[in-house]
C-alpha atoms as a PDB file:
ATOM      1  CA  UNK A   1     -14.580 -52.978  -9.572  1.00  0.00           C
ATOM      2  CA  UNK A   2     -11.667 -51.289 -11.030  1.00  0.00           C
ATOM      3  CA  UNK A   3     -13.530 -47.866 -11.518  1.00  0.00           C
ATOM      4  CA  UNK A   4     -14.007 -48.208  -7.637  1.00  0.00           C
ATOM      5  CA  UNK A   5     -10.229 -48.786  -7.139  1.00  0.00           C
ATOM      6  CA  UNK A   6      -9.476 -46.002  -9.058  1.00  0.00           C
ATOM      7  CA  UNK A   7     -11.896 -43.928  -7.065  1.00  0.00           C
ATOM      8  CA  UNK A   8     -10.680 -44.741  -3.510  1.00  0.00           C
ATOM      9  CA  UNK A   9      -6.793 -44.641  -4.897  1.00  0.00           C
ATOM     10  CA  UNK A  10      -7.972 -40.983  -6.018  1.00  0.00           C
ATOM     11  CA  UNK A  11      -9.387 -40.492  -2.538  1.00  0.00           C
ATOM     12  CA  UNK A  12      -6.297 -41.789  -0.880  1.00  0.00           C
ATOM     13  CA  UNK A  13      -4.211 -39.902  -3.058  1.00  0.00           C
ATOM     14  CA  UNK A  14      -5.784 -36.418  -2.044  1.00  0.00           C
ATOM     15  CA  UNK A  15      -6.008 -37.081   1.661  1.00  0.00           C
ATOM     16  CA  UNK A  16      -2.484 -37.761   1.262  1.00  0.00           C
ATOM     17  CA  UNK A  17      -1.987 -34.464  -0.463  1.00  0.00           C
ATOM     18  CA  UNK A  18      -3.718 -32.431   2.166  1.00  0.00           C
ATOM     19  CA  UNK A  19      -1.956 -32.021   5.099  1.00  0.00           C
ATOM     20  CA  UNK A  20       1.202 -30.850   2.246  1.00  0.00           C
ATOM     21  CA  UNK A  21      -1.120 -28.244   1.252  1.00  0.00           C
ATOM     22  CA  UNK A  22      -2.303 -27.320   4.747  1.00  0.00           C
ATOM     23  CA  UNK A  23       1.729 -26.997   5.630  1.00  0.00           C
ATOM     24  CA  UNK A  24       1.942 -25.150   2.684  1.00  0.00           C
ATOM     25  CA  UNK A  25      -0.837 -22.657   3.798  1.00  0.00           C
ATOM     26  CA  UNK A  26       0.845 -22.187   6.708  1.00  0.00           C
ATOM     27  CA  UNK A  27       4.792 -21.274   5.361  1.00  0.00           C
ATOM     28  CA  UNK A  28       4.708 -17.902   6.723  1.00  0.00           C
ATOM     29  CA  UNK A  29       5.004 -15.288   3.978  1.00  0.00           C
ATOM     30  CA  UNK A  30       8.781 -13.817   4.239  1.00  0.00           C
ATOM     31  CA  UNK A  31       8.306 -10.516   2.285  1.00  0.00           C
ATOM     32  CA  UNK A  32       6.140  -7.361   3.666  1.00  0.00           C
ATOM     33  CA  UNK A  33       5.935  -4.025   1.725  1.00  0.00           C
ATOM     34  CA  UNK A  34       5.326  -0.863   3.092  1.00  0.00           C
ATOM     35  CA  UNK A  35       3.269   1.532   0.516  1.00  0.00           C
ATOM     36  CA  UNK A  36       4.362   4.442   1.271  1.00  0.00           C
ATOM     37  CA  UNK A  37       7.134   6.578   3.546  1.00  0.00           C
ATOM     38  CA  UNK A  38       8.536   9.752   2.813  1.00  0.00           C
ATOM     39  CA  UNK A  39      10.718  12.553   4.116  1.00  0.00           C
ATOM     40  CA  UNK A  40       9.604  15.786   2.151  1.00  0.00           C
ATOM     41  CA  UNK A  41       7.592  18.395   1.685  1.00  0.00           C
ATOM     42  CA  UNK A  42       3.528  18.256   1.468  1.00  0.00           C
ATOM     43  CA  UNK A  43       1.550  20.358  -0.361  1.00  0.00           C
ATOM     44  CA  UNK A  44       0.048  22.669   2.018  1.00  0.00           C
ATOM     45  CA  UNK A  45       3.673  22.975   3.316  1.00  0.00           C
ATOM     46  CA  UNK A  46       3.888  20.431   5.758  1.00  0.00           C
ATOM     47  CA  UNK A  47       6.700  18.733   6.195  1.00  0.00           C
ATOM     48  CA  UNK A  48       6.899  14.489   6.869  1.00  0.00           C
ATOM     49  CA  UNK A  49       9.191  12.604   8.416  1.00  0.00           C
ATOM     50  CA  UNK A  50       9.040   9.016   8.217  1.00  0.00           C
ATOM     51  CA  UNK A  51      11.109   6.098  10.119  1.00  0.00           C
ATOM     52  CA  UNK A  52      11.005   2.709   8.998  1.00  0.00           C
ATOM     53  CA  UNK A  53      11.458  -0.131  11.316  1.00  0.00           C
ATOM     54  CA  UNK A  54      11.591  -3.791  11.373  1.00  0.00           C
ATOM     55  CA  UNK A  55      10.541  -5.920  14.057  1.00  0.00           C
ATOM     56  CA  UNK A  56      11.273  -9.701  14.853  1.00  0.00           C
ATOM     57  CA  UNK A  57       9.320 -11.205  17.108  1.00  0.00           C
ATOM     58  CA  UNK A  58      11.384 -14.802  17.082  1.00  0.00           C
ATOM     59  CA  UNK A  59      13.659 -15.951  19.741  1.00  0.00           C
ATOM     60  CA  UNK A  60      16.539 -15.976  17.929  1.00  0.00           C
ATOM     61  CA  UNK A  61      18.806 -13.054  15.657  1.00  0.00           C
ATOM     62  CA  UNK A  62      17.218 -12.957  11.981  1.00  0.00           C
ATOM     63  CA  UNK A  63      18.398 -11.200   9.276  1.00  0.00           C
ATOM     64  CA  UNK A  64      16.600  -9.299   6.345  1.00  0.00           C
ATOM     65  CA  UNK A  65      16.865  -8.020   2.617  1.00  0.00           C
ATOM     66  CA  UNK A  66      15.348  -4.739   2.675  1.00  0.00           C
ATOM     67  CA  UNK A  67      15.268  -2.068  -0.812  1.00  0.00           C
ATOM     68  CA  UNK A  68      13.792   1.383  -0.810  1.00  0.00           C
ATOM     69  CA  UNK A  69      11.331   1.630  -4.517  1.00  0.00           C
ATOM     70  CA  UNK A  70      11.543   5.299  -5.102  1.00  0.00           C
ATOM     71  CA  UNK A  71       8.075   7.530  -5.849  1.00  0.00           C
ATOM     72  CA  UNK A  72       7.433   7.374  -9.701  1.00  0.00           C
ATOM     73  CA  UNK A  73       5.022  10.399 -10.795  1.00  0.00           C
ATOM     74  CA  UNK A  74       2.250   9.960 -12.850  1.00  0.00           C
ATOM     75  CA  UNK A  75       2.033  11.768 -16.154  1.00  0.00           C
ATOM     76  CA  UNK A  76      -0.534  13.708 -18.019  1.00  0.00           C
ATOM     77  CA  UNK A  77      -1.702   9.781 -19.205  1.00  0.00           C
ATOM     78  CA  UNK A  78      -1.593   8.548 -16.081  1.00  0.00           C
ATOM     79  CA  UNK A  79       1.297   6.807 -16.104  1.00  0.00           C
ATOM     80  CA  UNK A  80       3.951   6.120 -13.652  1.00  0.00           C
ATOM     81  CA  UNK A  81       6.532   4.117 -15.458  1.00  0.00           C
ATOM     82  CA  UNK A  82       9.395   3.861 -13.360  1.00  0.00           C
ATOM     83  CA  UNK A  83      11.554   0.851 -13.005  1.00  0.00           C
ATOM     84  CA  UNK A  84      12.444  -0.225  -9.808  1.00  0.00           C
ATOM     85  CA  UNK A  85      13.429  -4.049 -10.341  1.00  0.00           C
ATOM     86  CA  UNK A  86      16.686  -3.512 -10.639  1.00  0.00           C
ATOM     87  CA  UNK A  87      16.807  -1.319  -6.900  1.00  0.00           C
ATOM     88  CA  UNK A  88      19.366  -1.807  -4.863  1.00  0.00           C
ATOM     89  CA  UNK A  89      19.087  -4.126  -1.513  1.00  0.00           C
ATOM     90  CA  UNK A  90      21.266  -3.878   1.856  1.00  0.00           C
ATOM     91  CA  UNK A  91      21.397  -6.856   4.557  1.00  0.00           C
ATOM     92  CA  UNK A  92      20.121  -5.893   7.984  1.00  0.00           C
ATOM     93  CA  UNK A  93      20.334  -7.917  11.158  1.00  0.00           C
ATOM     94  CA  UNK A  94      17.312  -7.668  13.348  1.00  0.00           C
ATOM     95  CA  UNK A  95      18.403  -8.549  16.843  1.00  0.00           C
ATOM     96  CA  UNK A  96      15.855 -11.796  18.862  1.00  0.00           C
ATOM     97  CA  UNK A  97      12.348  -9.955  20.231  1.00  0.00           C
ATOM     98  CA  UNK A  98      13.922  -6.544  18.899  1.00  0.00           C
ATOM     99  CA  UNK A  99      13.702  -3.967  15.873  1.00  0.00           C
ATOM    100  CA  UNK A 100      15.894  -1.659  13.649  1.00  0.00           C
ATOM    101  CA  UNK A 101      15.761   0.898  12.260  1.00  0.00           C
ATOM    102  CA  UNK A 102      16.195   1.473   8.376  1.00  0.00           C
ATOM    103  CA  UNK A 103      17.660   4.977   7.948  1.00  0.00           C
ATOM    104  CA  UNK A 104      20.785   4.076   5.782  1.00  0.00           C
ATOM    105  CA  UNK A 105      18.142   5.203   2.548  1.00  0.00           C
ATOM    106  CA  UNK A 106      17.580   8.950   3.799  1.00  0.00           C
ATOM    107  CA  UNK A 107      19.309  11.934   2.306  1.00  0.00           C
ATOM    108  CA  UNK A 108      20.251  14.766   4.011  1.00  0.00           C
ATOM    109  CA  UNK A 109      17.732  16.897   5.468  1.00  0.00           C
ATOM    110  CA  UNK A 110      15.714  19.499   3.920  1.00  0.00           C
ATOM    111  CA  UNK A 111      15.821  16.880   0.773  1.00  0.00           C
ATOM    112  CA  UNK A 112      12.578  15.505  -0.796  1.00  0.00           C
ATOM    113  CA  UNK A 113      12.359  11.702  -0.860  1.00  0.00           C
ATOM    114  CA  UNK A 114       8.973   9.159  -1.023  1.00  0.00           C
ATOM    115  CA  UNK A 115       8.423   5.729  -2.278  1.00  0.00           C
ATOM    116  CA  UNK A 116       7.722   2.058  -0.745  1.00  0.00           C
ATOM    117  CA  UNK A 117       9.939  -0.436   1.340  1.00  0.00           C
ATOM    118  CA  UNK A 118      10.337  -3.955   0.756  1.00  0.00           C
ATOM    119  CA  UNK A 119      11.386  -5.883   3.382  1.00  0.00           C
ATOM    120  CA  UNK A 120      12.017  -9.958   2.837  1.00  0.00           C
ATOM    121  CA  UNK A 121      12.779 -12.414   5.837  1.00  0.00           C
ATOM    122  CA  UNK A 122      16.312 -14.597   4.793  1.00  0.00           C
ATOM    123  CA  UNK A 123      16.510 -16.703   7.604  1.00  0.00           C
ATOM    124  CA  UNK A 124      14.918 -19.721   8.058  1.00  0.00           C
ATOM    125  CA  UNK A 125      13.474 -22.244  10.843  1.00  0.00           C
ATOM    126  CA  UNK A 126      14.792 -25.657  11.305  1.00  0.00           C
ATOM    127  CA  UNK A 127      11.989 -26.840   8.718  1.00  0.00           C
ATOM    128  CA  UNK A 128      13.406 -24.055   5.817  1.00  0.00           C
ATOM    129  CA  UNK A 129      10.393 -21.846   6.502  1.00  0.00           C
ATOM    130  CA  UNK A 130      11.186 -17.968   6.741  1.00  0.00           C
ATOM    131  CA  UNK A 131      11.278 -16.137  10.370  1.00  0.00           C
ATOM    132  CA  UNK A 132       8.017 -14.082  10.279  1.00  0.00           C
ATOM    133  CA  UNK A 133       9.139 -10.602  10.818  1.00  0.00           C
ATOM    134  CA  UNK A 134       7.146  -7.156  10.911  1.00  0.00           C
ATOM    135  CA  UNK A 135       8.312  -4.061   9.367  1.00  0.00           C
ATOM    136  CA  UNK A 136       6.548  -0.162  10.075  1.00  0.00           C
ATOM    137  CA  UNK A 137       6.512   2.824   8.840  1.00  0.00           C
ATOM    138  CA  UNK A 138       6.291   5.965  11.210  1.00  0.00           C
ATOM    139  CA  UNK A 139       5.451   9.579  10.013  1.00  0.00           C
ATOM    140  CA  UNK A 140       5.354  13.290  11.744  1.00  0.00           C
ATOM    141  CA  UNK A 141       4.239  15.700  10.354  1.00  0.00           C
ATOM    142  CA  UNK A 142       5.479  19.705  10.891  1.00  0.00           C
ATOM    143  CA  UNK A 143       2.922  22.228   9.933  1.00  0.00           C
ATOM    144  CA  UNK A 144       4.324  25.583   9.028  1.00  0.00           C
ATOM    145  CA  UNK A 145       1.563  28.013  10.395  1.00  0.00           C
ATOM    146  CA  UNK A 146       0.391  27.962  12.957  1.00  0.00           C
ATOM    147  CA  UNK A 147       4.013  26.449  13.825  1.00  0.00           C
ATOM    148  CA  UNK A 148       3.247  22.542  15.244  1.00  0.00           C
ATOM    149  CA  UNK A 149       3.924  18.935  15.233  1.00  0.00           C
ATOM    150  CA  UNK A 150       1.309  15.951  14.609  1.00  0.00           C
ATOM    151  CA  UNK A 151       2.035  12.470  14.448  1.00  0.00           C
ATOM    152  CA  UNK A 152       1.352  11.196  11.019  1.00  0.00           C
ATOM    153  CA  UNK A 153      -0.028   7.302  10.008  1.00  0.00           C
ATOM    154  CA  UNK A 154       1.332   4.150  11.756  1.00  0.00           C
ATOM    155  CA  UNK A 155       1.800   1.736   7.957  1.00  0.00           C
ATOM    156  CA  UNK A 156       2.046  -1.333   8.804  1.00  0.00           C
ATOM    157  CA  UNK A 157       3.953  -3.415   6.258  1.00  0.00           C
ATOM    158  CA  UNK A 158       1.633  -5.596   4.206  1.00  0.00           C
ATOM    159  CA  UNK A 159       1.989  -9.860   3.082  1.00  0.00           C
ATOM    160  CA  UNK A 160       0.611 -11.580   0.336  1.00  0.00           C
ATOM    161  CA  UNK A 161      -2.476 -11.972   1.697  1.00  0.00           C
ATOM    162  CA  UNK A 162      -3.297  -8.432   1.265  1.00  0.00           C
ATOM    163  CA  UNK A 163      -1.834  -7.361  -2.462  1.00  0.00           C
ATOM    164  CA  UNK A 164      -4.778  -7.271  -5.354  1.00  0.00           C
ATOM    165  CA  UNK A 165      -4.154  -9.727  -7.840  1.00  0.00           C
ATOM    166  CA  UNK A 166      -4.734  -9.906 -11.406  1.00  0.00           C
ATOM    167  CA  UNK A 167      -8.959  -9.716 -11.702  1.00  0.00           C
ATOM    168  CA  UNK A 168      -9.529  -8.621  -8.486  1.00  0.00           C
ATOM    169  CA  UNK A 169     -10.445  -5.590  -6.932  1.00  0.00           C
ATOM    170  CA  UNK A 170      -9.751  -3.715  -3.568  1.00  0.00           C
ATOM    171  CA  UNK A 171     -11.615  -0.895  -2.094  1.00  0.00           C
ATOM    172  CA  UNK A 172      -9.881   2.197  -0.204  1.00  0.00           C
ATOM    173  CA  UNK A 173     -12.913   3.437   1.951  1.00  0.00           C
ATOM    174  CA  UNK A 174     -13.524   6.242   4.774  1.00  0.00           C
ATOM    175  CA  UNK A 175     -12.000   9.066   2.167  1.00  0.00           C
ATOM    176  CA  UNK A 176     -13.561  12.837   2.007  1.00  0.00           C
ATOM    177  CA  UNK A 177     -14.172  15.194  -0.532  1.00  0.00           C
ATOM    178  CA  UNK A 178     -14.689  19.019  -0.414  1.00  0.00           C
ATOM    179  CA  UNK A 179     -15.681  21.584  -2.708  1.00  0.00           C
ATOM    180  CA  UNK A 180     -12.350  24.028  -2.408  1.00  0.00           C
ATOM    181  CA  UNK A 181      -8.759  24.780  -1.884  1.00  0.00           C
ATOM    182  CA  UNK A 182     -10.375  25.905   1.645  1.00  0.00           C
ATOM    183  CA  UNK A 183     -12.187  22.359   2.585  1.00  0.00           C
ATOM    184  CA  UNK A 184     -10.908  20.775   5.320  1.00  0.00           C
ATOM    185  CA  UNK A 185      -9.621  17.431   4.542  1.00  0.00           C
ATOM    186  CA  UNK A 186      -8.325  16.371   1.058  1.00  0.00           C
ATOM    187  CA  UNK A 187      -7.370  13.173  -0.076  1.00  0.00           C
ATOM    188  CA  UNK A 188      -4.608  11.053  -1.665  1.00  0.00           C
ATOM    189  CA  UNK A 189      -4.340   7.450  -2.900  1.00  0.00           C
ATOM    190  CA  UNK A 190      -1.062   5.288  -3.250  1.00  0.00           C
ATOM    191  CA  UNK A 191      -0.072   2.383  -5.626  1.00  0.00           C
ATOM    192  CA  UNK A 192       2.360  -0.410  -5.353  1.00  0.00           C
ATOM    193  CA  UNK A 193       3.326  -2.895  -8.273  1.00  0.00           C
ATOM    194  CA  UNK A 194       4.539  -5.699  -6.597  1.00  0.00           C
ATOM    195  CA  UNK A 195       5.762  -7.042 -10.353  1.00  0.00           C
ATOM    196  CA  UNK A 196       9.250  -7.143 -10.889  1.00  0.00           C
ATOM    197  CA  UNK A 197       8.769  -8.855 -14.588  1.00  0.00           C
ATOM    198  CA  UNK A 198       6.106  -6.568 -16.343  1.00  0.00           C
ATOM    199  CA  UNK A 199       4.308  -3.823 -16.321  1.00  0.00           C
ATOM    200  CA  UNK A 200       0.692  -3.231 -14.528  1.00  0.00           C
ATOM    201  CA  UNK A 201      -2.732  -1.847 -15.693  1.00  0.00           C
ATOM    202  CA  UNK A 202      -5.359  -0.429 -13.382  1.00  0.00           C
ATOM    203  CA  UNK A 203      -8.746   1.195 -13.075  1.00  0.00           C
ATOM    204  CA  UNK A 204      -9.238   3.542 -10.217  1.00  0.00           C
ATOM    205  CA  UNK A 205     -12.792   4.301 -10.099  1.00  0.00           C
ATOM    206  CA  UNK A 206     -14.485   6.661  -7.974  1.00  0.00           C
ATOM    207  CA  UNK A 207     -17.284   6.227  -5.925  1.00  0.00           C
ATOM    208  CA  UNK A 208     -19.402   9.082  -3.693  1.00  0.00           C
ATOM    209  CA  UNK A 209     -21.238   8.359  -0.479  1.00  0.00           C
ATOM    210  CA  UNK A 210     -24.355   6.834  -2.268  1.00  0.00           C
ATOM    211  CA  UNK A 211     -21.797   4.644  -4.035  1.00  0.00           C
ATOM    212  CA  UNK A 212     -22.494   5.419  -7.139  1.00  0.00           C
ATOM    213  CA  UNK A 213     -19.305   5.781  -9.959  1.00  0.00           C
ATOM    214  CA  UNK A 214     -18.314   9.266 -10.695  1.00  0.00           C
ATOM    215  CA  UNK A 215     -15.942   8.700 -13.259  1.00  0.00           C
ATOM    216  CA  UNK A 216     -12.963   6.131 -14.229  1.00  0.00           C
ATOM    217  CA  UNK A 217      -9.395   6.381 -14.819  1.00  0.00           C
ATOM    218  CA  UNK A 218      -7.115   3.746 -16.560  1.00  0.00           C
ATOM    219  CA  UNK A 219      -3.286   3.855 -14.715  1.00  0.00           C
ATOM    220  CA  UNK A 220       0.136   1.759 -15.515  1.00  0.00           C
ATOM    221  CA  UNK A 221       2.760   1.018 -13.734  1.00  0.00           C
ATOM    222  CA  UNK A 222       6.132  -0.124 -14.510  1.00  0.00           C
ATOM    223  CA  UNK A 223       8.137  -2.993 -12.340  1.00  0.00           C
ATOM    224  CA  UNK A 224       7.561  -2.153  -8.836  1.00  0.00           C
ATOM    225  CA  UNK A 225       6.872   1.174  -9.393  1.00  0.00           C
ATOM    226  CA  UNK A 226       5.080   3.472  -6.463  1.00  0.00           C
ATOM    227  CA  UNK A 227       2.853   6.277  -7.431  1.00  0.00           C
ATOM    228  CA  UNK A 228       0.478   8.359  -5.754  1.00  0.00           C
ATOM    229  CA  UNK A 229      -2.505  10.512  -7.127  1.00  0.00           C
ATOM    230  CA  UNK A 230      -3.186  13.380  -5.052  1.00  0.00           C
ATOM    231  CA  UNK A 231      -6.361  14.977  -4.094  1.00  0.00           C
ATOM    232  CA  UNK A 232      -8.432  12.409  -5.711  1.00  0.00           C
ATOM    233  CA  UNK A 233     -11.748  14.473  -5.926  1.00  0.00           C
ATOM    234  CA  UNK A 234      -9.731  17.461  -7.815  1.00  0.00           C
ATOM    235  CA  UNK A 235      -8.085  14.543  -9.901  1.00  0.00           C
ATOM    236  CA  UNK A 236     -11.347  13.012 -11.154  1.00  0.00           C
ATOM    237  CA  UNK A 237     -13.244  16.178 -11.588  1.00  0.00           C
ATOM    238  CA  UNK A 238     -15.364  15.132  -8.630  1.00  0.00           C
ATOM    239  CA  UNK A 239     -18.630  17.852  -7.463  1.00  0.00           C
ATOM    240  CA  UNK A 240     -19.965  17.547  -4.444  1.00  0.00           C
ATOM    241  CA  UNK A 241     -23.545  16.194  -5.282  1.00  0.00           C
ATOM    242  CA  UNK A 242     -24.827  14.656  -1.901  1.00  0.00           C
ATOM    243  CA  UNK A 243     -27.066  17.443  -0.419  1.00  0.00           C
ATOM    244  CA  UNK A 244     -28.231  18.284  -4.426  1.00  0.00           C
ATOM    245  CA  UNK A 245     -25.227  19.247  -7.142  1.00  0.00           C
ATOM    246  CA  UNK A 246     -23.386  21.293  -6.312  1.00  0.00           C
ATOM    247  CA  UNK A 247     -24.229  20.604  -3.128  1.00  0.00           C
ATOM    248  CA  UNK A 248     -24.311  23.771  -0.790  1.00  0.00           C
ATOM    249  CA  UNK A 249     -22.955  21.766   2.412  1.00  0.00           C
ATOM    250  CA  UNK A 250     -19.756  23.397   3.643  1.00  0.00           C
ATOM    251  CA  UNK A 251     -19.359  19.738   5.151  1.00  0.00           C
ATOM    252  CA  UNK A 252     -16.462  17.630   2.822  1.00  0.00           C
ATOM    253  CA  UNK A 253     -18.226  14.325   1.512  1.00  0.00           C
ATOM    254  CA  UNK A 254     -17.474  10.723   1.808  1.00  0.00           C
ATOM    255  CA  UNK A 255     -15.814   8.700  -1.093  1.00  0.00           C
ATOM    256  CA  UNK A 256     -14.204   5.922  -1.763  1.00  0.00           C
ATOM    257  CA  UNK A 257     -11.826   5.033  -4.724  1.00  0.00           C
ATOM    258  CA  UNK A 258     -12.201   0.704  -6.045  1.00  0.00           C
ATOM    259  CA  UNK A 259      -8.547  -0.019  -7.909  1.00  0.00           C
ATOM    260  CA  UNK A 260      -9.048  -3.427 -10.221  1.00  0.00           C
ATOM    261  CA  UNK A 261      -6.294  -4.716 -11.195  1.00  0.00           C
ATOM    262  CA  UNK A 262      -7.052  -5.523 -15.404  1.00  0.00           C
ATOM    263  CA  UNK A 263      -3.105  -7.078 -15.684  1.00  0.00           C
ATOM    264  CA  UNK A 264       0.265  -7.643 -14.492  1.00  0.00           C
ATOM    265  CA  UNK A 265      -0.261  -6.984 -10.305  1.00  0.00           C
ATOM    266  CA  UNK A 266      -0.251  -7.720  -7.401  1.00  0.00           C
ATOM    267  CA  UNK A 267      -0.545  -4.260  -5.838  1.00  0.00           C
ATOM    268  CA  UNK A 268      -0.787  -2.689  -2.800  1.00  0.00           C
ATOM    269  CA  UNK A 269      -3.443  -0.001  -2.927  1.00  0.00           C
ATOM    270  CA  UNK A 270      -4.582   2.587   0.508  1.00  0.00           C
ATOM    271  CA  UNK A 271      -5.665   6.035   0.947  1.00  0.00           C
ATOM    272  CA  UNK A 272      -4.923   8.576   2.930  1.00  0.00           C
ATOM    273  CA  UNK A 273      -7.115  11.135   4.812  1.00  0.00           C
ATOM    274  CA  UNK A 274      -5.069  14.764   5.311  1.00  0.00           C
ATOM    275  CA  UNK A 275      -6.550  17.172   7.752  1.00  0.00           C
ATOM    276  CA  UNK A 276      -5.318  20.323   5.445  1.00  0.00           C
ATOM    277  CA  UNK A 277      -4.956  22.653   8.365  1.00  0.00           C
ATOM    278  CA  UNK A 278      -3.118  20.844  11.022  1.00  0.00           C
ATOM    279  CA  UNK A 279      -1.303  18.619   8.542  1.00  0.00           C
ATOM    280  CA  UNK A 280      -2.349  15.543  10.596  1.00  0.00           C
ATOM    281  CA  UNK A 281      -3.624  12.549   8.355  1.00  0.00           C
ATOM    282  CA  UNK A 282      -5.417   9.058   8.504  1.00  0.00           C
ATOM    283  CA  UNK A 283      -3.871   6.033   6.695  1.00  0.00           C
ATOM    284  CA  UNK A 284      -6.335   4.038   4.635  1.00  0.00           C
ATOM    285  CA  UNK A 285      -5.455   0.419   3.788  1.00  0.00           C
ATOM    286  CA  UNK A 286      -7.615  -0.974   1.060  1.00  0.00           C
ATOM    287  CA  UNK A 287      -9.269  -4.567   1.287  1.00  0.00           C
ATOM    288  CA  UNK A 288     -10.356  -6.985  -1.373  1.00  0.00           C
ATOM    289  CA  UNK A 289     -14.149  -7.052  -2.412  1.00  0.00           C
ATOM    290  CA  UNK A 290     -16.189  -9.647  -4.235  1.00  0.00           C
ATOM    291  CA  UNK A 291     -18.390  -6.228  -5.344  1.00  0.00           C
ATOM    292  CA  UNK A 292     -17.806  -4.851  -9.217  1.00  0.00           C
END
């Protein structure tokens, strides 16, 4: 009998347990991060101009933490070692069923400036849970000939839920690749560390439109350092091989780029599509995949 009473005081103990773990599942998550925003110069000679805003959808004033992570370049190793745990935060008060907007980071115009936004909830409900709030990122984009404006990505600011953890891996989809300086679309990939203790490894692998890997590259990143590797079929050597290699398509070529996470993490991981001669571009967010 006693092995029975131990099993059904077991039982009783986990059905006890689970509704704190439902409750748990629940809490809403009180920090979103924002890959990427920038105010700067492109390569083709565009020029971007971001605005960050938070939203709070509650019914009463909340207030938020919010830090700009400056852009950390990656080096000839592929590296991008910068150190942002240490960035400065301001205090922001988000008005009931309104938004602000974060502009106190910007420098003065005609000044080059990219990175990622974290934005953390520090009010609570009456139960200590955080206010869920919603931050955004914004960008236009001003092409220099012909003279124009397009309206850049709409980034939505990204929870837990969504950052690549240590073993797993997240795939950035719907990219293109083309075969010169003259294609029409290139594209770039950004990284997050979401570590504020240790250093991050990744492998960025790249896959074409059969899916197939078309080479491998190992990148670090230091404590919440942002990065972002630009024109990813230049950076990994990629030829066009769809319609026979080289292929003799003037079309560009689907890709997509799968970022692991090997240690350290989580991340935050998109892409983004740029139309090279408008300037006008297509954000990219990556999800998680069970796939190698």
């Amino acid at each position: 009998m006693k092995p029975v009473k131990a099993l059904a005081a077991a039982v009783l103990g986990l059905a006890a347990l689970a509704p704190l773990r439902n409750v748990l599942a629940e809490t809403p998550d009180s920090t979103r991060w924002i890959v990427t925003t920038a105010r700067g110069h492109g390569a083709r000679g565009e020029q971007y101009f971001s605005t960050v805003r938070v939203h709070n959808p509650n019914a009463v004033d909340a207030t938020a933490s919010w830090s700009f992570l400056p852009q950390s370049p990656l080096d000839a190793s592929g590296r991008a070692l910068g150190d942002n745990s240490n960035a400065p935060s301001a205090e922001v008060t988000i008005p009931a069923g309104g938004s602000v907007e974060l502009a106190s980071f910007w420098p003065e115009p005609g000044a080059n400036l990219a990175g990622a936004v974290r934005v953390t909830s520090t009010t609570t409900d009456s139960g200590g849970r955080p206010l869920p709030l919603t931050a955004r990122s914004v960008t236009r984009a001003f092409r220099p000939s012909p003279a124009g404006v397009v309206l850049g990505p709409l980034i939505e600011g990204v929870s837990a839920a969504s950052l690549i953890g240590a073993g797993e891996t997240g795939r950035i989809p719907d990219l293109q690749a083309g075969q010169s300086d003259d294609n029409t679309f290139r594209s770039n990939v950004f990284l997050l560390s979401t570590n504020a203790s240790e250093e991050t490894e990744l492998t960025l692998t790249l896959l074409d439109g059969d899916g197939a890997s078309r080479g491998e590259k190992t990148t670090t990143l230091g404590r919440l350092a942002q990065t972002q590797l630009n024109d990813v079929a230049r950076a990994f050597g990629y030829v066009p091989c769809l319609h026979g290699c080289p292929s003799g398509s003037l079309y560009p070529e689907p890709i997509e780029v799968l970022v692991r996470v090997v240690r350290g993490g989580p991340v935050v991981a998109a892409g983004v599509l740029i139309e090279n001669e408008s300037g006008s571009n297509l954000f990219v967010p990556s999800v998680k995949t069970t796939t190698p």
